[in-house]
Each structure stands twice: as structure tokens, then as C-alpha cells.
N, C-alpha and C. Protein backbone atom coordinates (compact mmCIF):
# COMPACT_ATOMS: atom_id res chain seq x y z
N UNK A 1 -26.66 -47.44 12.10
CA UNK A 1 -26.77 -45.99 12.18
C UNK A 1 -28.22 -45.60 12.46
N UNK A 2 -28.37 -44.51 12.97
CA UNK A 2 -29.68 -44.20 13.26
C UNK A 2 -30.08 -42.84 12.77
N UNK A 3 -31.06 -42.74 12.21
CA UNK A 3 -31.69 -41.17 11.86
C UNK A 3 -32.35 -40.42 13.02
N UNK A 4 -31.34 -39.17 12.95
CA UNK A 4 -31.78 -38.16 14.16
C UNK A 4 -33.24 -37.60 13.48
N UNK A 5 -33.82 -36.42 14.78
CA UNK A 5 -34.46 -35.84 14.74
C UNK A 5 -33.86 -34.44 14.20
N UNK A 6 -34.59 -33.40 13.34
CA UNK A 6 -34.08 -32.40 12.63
C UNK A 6 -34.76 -31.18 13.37
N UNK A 7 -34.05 -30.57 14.29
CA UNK A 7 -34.44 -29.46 15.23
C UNK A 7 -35.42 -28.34 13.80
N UNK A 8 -36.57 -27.89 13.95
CA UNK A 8 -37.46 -26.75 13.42
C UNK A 8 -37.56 -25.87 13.49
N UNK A 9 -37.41 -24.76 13.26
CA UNK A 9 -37.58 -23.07 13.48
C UNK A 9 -38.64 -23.08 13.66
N UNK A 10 -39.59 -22.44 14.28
CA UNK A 10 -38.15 -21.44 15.07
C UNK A 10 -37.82 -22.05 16.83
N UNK A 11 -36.91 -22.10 16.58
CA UNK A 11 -36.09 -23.20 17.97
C UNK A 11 -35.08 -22.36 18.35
N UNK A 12 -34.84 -22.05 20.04
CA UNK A 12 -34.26 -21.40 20.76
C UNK A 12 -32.95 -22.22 20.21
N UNK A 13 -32.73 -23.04 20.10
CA UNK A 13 -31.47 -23.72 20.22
C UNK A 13 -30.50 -23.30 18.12
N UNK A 14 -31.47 -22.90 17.47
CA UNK A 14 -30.97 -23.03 16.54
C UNK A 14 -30.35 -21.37 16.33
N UNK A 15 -30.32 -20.86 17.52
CA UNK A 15 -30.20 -18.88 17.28
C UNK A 15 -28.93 -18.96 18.37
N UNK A 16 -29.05 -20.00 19.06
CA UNK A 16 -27.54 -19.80 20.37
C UNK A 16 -26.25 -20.33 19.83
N UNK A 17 -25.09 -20.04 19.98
CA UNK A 17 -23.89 -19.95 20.16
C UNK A 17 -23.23 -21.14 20.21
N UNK A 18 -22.71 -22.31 19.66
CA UNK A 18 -22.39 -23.41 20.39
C UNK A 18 -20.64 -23.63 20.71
N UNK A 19 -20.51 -24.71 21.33
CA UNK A 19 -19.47 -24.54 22.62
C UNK A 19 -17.83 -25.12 21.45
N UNK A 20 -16.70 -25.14 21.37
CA UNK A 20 -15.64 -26.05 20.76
C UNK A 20 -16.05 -27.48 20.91
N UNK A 21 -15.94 -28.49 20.35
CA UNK A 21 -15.67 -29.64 20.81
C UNK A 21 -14.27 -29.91 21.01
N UNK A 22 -14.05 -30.58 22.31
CA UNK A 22 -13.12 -30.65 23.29
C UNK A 22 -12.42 -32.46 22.65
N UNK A 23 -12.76 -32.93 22.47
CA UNK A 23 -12.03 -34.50 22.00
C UNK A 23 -13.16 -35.30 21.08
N UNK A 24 -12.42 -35.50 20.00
CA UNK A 24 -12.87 -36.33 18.84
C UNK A 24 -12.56 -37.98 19.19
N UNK A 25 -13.83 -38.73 19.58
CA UNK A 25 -13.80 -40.15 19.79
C UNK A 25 -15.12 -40.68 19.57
N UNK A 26 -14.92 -42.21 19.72
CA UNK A 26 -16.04 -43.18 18.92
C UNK A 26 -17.29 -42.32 18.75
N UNK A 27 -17.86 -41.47 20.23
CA UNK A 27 -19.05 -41.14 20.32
C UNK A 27 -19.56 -40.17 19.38
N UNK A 28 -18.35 -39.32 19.24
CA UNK A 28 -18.71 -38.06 18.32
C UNK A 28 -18.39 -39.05 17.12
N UNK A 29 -18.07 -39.75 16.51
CA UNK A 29 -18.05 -40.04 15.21
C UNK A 29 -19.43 -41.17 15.00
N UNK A 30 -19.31 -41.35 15.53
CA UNK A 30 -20.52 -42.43 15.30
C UNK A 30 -21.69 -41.21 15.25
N UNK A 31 -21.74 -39.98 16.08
CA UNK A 31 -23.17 -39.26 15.87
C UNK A 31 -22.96 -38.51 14.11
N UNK A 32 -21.50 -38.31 14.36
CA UNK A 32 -21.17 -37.73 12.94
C UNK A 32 -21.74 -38.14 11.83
N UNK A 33 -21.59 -39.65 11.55
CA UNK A 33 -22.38 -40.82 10.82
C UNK A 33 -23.70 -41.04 10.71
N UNK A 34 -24.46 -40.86 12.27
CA UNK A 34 -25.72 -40.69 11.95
C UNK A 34 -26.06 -39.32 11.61
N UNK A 35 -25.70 -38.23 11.50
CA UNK A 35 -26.09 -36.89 11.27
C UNK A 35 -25.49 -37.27 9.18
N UNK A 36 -24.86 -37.93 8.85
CA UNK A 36 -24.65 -37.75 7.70
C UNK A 36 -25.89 -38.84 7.30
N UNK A 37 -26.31 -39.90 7.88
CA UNK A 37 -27.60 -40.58 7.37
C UNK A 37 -28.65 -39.69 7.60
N UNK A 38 -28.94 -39.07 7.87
CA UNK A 38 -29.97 -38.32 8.45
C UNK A 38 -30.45 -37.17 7.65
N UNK A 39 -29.26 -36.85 7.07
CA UNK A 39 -29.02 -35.30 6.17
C UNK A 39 -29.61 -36.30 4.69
N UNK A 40 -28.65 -37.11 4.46
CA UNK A 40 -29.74 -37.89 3.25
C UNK A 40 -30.39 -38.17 3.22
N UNK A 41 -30.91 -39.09 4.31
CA UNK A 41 -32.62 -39.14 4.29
C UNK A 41 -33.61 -37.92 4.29
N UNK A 42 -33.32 -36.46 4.55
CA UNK A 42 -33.77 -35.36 4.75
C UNK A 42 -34.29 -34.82 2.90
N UNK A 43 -33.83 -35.10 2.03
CA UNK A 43 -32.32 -34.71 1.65
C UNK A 43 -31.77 -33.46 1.90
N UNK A 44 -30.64 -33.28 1.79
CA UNK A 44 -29.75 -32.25 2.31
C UNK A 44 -28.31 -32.25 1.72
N UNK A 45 -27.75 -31.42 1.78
CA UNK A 45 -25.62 -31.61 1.41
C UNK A 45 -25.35 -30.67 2.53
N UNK A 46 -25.93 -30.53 4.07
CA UNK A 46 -25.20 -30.24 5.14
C UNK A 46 -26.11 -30.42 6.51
N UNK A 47 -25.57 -30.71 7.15
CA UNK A 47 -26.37 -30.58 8.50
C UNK A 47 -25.30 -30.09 9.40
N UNK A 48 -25.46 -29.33 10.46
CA UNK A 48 -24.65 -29.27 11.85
C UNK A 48 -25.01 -29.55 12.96
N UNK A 49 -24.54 -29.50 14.14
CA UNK A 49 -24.46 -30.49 15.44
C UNK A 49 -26.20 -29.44 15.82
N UNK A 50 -26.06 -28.20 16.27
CA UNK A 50 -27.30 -27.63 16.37
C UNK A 50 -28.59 -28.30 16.20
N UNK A 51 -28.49 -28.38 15.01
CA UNK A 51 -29.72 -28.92 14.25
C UNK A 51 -30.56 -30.09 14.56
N UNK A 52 -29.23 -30.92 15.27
CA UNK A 52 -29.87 -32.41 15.84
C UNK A 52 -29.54 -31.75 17.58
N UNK A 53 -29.95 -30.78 18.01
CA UNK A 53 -30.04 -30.43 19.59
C UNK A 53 -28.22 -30.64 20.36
N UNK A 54 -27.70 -30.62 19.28
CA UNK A 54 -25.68 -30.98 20.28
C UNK A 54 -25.38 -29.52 20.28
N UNK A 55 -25.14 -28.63 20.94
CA UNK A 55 -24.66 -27.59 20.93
C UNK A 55 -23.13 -27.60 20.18
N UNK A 56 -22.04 -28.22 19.49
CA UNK A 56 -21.00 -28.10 19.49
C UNK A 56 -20.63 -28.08 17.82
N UNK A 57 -19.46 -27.43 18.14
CA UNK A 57 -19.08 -26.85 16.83
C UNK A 57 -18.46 -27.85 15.41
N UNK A 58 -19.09 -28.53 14.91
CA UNK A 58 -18.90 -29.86 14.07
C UNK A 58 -20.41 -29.49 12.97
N UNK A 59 -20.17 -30.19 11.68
CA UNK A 59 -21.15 -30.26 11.06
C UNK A 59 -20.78 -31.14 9.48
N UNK A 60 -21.52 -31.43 9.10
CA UNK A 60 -20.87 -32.61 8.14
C UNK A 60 -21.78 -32.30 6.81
N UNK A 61 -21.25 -32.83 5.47
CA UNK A 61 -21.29 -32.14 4.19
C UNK A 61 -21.18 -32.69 3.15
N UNK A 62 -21.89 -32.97 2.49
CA UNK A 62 -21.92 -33.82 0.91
C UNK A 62 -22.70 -33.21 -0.08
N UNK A 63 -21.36 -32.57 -0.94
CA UNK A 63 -21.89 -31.86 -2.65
C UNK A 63 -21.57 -32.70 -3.44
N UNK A 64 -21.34 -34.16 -3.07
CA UNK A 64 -21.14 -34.46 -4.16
C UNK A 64 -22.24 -35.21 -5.32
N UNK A 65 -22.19 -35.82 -6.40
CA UNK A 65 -23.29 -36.27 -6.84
C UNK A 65 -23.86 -37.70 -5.85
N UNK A 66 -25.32 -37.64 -6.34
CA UNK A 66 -25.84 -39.29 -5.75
C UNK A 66 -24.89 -40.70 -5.82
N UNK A 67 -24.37 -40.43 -7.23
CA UNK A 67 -23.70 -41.68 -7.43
C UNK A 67 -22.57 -41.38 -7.08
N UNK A 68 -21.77 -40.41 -6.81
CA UNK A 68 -20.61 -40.38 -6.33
C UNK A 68 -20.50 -39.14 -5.01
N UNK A 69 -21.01 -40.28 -4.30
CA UNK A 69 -21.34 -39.30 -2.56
C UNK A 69 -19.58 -38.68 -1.82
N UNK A 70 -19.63 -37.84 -1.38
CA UNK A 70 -18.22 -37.10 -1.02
C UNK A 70 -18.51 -36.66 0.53
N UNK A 71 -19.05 -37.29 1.08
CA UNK A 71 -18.87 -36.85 2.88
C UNK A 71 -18.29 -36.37 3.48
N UNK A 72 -18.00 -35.40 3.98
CA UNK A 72 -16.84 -34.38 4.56
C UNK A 72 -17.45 -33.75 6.14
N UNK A 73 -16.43 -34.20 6.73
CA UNK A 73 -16.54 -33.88 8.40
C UNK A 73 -15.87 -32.69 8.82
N UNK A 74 -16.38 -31.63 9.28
CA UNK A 74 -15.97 -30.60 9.89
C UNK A 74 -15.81 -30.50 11.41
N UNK A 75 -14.77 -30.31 12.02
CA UNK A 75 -15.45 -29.79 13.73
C UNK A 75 -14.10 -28.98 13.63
N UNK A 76 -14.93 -27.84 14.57
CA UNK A 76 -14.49 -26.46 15.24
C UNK A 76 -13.53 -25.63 13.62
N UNK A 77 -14.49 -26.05 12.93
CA UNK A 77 -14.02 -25.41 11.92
C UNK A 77 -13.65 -23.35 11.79
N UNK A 78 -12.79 -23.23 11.51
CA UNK A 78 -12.42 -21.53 11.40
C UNK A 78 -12.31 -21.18 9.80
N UNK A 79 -12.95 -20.32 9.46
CA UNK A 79 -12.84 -19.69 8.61
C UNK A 79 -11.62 -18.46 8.14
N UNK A 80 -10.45 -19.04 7.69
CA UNK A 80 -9.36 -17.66 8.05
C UNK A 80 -9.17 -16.81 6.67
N UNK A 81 -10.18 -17.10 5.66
CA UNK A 81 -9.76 -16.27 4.27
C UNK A 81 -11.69 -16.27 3.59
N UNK A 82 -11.64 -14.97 3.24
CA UNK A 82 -12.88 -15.11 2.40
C UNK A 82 -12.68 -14.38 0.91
N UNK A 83 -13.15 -14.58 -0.03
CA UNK A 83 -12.78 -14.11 -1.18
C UNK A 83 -13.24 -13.02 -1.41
N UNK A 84 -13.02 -11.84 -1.86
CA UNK A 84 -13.72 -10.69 -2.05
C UNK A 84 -14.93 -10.64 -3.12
N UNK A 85 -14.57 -11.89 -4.05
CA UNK A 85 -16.23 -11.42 -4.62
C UNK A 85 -17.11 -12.99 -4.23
N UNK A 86 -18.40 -12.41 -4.46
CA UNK A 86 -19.35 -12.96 -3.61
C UNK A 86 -20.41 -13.26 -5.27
N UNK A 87 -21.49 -14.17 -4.64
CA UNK A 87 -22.36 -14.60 -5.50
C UNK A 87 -23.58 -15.16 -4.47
N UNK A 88 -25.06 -14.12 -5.35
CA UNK A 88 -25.96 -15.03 -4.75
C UNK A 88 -26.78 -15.95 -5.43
N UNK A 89 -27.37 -16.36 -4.77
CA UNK A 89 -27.89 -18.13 -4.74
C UNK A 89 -28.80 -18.35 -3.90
N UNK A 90 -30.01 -19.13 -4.55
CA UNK A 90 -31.06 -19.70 -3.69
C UNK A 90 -30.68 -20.82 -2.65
N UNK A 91 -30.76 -20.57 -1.35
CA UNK A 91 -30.69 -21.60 -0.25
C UNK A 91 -31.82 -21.81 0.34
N UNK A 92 -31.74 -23.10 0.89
CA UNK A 92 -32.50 -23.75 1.86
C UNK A 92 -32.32 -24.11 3.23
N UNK A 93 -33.06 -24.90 4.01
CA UNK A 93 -31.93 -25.86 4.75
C UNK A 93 -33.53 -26.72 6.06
N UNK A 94 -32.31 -27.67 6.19
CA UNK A 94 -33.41 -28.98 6.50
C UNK A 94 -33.99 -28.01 8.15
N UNK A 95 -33.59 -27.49 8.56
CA UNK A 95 -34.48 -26.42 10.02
C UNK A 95 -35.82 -26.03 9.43
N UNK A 96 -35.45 -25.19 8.59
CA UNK A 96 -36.64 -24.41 7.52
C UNK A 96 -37.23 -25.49 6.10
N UNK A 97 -37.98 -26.14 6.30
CA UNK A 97 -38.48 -27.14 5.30
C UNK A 97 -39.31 -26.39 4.35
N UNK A 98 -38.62 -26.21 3.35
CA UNK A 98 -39.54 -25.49 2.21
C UNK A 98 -39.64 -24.42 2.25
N UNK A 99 -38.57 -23.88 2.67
CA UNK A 99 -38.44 -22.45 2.36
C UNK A 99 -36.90 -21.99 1.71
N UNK A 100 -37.22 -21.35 0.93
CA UNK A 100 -36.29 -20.62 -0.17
C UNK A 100 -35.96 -19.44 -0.11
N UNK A 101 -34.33 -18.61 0.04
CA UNK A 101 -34.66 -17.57 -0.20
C UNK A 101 -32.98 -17.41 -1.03
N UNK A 102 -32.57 -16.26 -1.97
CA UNK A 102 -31.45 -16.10 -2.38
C UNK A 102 -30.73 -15.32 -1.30
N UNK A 103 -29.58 -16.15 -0.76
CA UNK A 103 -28.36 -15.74 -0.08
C UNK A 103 -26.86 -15.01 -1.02
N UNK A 104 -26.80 -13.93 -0.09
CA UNK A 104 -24.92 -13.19 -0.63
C UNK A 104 -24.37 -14.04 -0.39
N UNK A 105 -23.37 -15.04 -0.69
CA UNK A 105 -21.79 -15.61 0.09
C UNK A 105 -21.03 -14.97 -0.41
N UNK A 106 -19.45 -15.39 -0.28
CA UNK A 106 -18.26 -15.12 -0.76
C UNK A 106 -18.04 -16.49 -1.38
N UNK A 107 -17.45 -15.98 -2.88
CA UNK A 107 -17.69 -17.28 -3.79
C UNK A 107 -16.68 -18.71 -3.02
N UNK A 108 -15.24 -18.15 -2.51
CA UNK A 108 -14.74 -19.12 -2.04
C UNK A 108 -14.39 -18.81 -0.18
N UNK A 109 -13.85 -19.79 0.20
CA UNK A 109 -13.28 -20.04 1.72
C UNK A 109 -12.41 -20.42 1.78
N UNK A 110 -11.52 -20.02 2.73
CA UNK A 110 -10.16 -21.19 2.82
C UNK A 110 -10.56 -21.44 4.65
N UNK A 111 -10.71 -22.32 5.00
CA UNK A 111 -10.07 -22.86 6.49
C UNK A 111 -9.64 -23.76 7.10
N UNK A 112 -9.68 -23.70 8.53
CA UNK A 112 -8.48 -24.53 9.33
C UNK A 112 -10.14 -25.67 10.27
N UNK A 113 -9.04 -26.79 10.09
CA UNK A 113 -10.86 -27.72 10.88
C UNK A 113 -9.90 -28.37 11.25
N UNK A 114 -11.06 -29.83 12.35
CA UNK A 114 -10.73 -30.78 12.18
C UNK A 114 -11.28 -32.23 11.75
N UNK A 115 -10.24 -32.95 10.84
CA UNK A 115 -11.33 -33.97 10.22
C UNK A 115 -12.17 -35.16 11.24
N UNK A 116 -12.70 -36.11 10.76
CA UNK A 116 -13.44 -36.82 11.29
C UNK A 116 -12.76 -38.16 12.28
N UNK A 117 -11.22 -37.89 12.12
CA UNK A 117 -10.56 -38.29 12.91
C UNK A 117 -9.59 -37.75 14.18
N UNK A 118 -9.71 -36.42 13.69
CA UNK A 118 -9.34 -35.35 14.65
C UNK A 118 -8.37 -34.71 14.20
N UNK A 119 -7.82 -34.89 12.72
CA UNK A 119 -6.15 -34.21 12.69
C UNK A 119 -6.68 -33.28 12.11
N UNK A 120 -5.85 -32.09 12.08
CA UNK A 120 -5.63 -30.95 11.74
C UNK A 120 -5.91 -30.75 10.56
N UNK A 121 -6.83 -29.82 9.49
CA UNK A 121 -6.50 -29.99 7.90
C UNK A 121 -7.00 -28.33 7.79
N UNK A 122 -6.45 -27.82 6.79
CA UNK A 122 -6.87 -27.11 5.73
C UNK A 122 -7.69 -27.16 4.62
N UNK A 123 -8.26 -26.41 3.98
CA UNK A 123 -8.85 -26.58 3.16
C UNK A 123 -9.53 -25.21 2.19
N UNK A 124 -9.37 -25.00 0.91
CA UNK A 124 -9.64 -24.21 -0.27
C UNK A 124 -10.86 -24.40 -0.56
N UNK A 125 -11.98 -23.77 -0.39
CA UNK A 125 -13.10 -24.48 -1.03
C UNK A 125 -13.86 -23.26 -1.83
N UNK A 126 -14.45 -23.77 -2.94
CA UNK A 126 -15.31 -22.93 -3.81
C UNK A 126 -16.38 -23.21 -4.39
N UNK A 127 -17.60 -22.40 -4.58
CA UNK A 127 -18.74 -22.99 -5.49
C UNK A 127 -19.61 -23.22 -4.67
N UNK A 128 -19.91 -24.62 -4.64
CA UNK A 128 -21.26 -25.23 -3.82
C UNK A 128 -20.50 -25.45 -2.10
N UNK A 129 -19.38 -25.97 -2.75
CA UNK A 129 -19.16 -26.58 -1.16
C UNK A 129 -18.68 -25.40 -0.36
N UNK A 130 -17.90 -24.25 -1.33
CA UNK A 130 -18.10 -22.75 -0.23
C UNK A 130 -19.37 -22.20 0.64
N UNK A 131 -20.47 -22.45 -0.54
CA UNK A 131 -21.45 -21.80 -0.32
C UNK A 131 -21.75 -22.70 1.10
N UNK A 132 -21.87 -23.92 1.24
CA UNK A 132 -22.50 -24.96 1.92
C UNK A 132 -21.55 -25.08 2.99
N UNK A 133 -20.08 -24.57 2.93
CA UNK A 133 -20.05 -24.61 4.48
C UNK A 133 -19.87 -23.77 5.33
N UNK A 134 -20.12 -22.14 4.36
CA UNK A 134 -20.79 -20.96 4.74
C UNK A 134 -22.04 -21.08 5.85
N UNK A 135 -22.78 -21.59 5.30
CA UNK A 135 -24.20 -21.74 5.47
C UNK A 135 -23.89 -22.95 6.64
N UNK A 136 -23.36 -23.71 6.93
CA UNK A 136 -23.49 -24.75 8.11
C UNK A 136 -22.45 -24.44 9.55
N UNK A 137 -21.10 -23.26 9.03
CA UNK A 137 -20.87 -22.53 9.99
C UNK A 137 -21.76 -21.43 10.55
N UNK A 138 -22.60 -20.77 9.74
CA UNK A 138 -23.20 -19.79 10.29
C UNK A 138 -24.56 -20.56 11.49
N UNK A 139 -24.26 -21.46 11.08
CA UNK A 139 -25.32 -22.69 12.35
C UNK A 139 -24.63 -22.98 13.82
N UNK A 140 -23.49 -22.97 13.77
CA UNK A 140 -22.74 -23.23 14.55
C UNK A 140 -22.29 -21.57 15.39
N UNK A 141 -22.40 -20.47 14.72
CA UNK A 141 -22.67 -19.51 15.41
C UNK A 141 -24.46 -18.80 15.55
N UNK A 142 -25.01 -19.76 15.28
CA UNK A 142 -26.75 -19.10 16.13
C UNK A 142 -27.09 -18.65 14.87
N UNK A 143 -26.77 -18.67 13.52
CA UNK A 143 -27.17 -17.43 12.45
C UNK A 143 -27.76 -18.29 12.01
N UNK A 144 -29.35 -18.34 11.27
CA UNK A 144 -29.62 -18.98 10.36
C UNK A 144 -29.78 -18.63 8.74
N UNK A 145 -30.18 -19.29 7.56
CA UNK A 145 -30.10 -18.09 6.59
C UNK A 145 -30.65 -17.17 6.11
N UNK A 146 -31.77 -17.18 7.07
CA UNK A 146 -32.98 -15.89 6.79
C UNK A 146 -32.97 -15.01 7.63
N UNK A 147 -31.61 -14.89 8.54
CA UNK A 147 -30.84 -13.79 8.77
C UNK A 147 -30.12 -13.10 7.83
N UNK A 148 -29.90 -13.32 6.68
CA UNK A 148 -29.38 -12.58 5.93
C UNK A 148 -30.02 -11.97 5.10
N UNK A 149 -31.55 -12.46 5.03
CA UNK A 149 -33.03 -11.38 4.42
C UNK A 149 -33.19 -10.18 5.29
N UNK A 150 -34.09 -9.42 4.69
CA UNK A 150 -34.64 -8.72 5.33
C UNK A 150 -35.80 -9.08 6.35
N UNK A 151 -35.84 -7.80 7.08
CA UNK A 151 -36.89 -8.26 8.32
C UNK A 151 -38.40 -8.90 7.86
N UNK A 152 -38.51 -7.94 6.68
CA UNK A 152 -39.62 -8.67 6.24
C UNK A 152 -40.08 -9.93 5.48
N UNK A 153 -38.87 -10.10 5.03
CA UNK A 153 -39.04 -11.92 4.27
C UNK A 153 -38.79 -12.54 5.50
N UNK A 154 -37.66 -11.96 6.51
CA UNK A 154 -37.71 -12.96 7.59
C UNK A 154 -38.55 -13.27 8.18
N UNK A 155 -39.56 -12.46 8.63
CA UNK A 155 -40.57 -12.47 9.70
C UNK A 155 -41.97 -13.55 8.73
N UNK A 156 -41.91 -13.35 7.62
CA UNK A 156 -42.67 -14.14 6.36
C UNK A 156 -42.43 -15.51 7.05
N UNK A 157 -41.38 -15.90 6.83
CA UNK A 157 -40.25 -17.68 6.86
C UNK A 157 -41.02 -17.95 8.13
N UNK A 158 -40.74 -17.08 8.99
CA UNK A 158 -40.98 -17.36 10.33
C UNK A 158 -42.21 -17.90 10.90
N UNK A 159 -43.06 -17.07 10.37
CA UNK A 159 -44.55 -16.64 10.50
C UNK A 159 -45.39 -18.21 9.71
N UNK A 160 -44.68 -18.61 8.90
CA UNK A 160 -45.14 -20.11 7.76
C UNK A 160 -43.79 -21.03 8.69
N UNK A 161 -43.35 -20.96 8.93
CA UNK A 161 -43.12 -22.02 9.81
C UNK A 161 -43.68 -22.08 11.16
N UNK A 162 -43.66 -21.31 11.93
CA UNK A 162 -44.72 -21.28 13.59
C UNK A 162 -46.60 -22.00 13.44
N UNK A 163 -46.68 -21.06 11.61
CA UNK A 163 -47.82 -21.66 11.90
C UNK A 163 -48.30 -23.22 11.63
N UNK A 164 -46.89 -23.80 10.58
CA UNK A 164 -46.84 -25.09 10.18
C UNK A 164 -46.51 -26.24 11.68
N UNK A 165 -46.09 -25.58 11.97
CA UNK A 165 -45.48 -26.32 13.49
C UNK A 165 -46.82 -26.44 14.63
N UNK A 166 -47.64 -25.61 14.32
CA UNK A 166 -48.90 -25.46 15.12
C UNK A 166 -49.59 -26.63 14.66
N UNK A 167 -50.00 -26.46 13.24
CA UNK A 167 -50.64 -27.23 12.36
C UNK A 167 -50.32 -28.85 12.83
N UNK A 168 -49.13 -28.97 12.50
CA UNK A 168 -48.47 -30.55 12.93
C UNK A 168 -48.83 -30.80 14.18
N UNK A 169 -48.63 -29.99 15.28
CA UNK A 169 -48.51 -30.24 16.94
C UNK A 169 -50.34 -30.59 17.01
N UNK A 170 -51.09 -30.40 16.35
CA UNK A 170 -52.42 -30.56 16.39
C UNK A 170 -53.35 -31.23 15.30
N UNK A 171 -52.24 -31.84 14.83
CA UNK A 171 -52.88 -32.83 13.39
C UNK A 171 -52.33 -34.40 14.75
């Protein structure tokens, strides 16, 4: 397996739209695999296709503990139920390195995906792994989570990452 590269904000690619994936085979699972080594080596409990430069709608997910890891493969996942009450919570995410801010979700999700072999599944989810695959669909439509701040914490995030990215590009 190999560890990808983790696309940085602010990145044109992490604000655009990405496409269905069209057929689940070796290639997409094997990147699936390295995007789930990659997210741990980061650490992380989500990454999506975006993030490592794939435009397509897949992203992969582990809440579970260290010692008992729970990997979960998403593609072209739909969201068809959201719960009416909501809870916020401090998020992160491996784009934005070290930055924090408290996100609204809806405490649970129900949707329609497909797994890492391609069949069809459902799924109830609540808590962390709601919150977390809230937050890794909204990647897969261009949103990141400091779209859901205000302009002015956003433009903050923004402003400490451009200039950290400067910093690096010239260290």
C-alpha cells in the first residue's frame, strides 16, 4: 500500500463538485486502501477521494478504536434521512492541519452507498460516525468545514493556512 499525498487549503480542487464513480474494480479499491493507510498515518477517521486530487464521489472512514479499527468504504454515497435534532462539536480535518472549529450536524443519517465491493447497502448511522460522514460527504460536494463558520473565522482558517503553505513552499 502506499501513502497518498493530502491535498491543502486552500486548493481549487477541494471547493469543486466531484463526478459519480462509474465501476467499482481492483483500481478503485486498491486506492481505497491506500487512502485508508494514509488517513492513519495522517491521523484521521475520514478522508475522501478529493483530498488525495480523484475528483469522485467515494471516501472511506474509521471511528473505531486503535485497537479495534472499523474501516468503512463509501462511494456515491446519498444521504436520504437527516434527524431533526442536531449537535455541535469541534471538527477538524486532514486538508486544514490544525485547525479547529465547532460544527452544527444532525445527530444521525440514514443512507444509500456503495460498499467497497460495489453492492448496494444502507445504513443508520449516529454520533461520531454521523458526524464523520457528514463531514466527508460535504467533501465530495466542494463544501469544506469552515464553510459552516462564519466569514470571519473562515477567512481567519484561511488566512493561517495560505500563510503556512507560503512558509513551507520557502522553507
Amino acid at each position: 500500500m502506499a501513502i497518498l499525498d493530502i491535498i491543502l487549503a486552500p486548493d481549487p480542487r477541494l471547493t469543486a463538485p466531484c463526478e459519480p464513480v462509474e465501476a467499482v474494480d481492483g483500481a478503485l479499491q486498491r486506492l481505497m486502501d491506500d487512502m485508508l493507510e494514509t488517513m492513519y498515518k495522517a491521523p484521521g477517521i475520514g478522508l475522501a477521494a478529493p483530498q488525495v486530487g480523484v475528483m469522485k464521489r467515494f471516501f472511506v472512514v474509521d471511528v473505531g478504536e486503535e485497537n479495534a479499527r472499523d474501516p468503512r468504504f463509501f462511494i456515491n454515497p446519498e444521504i436520504t434521512d437527516r434527524s431533526e435534532t442536531t449537535s455541535v462539536y469541534e471538527e477538524g480535518c486532514l486538508s486544514l492541519p490544525k485547525q479547529f472549529a465547532d460544527v452544527e450536524r444532525s445527530d444521525a443519517v440514514s443512507l444509500r452507498y456503495r460498499d467497497r465491493r460495489g453492492a448496494e447497502r444502507t445504513l443508520d448511522a449516529d454520533g461520531m460516525l454521523a458526524r464523520c460522514i457528514q463531514h466527508e460527504m460535504d467533501h465530495l460536494d466542494g463544501i469544506l468545514f469552515i464553510d459552516h463558520l462564519s466569514a470571519l473565522k473562515r477567512r481567519m482558517i484561511l488566512r493561517r493556512m495560505t500563510k503556512a503553505k507560503r512558509a513551507q513552499q520557502t522553507a
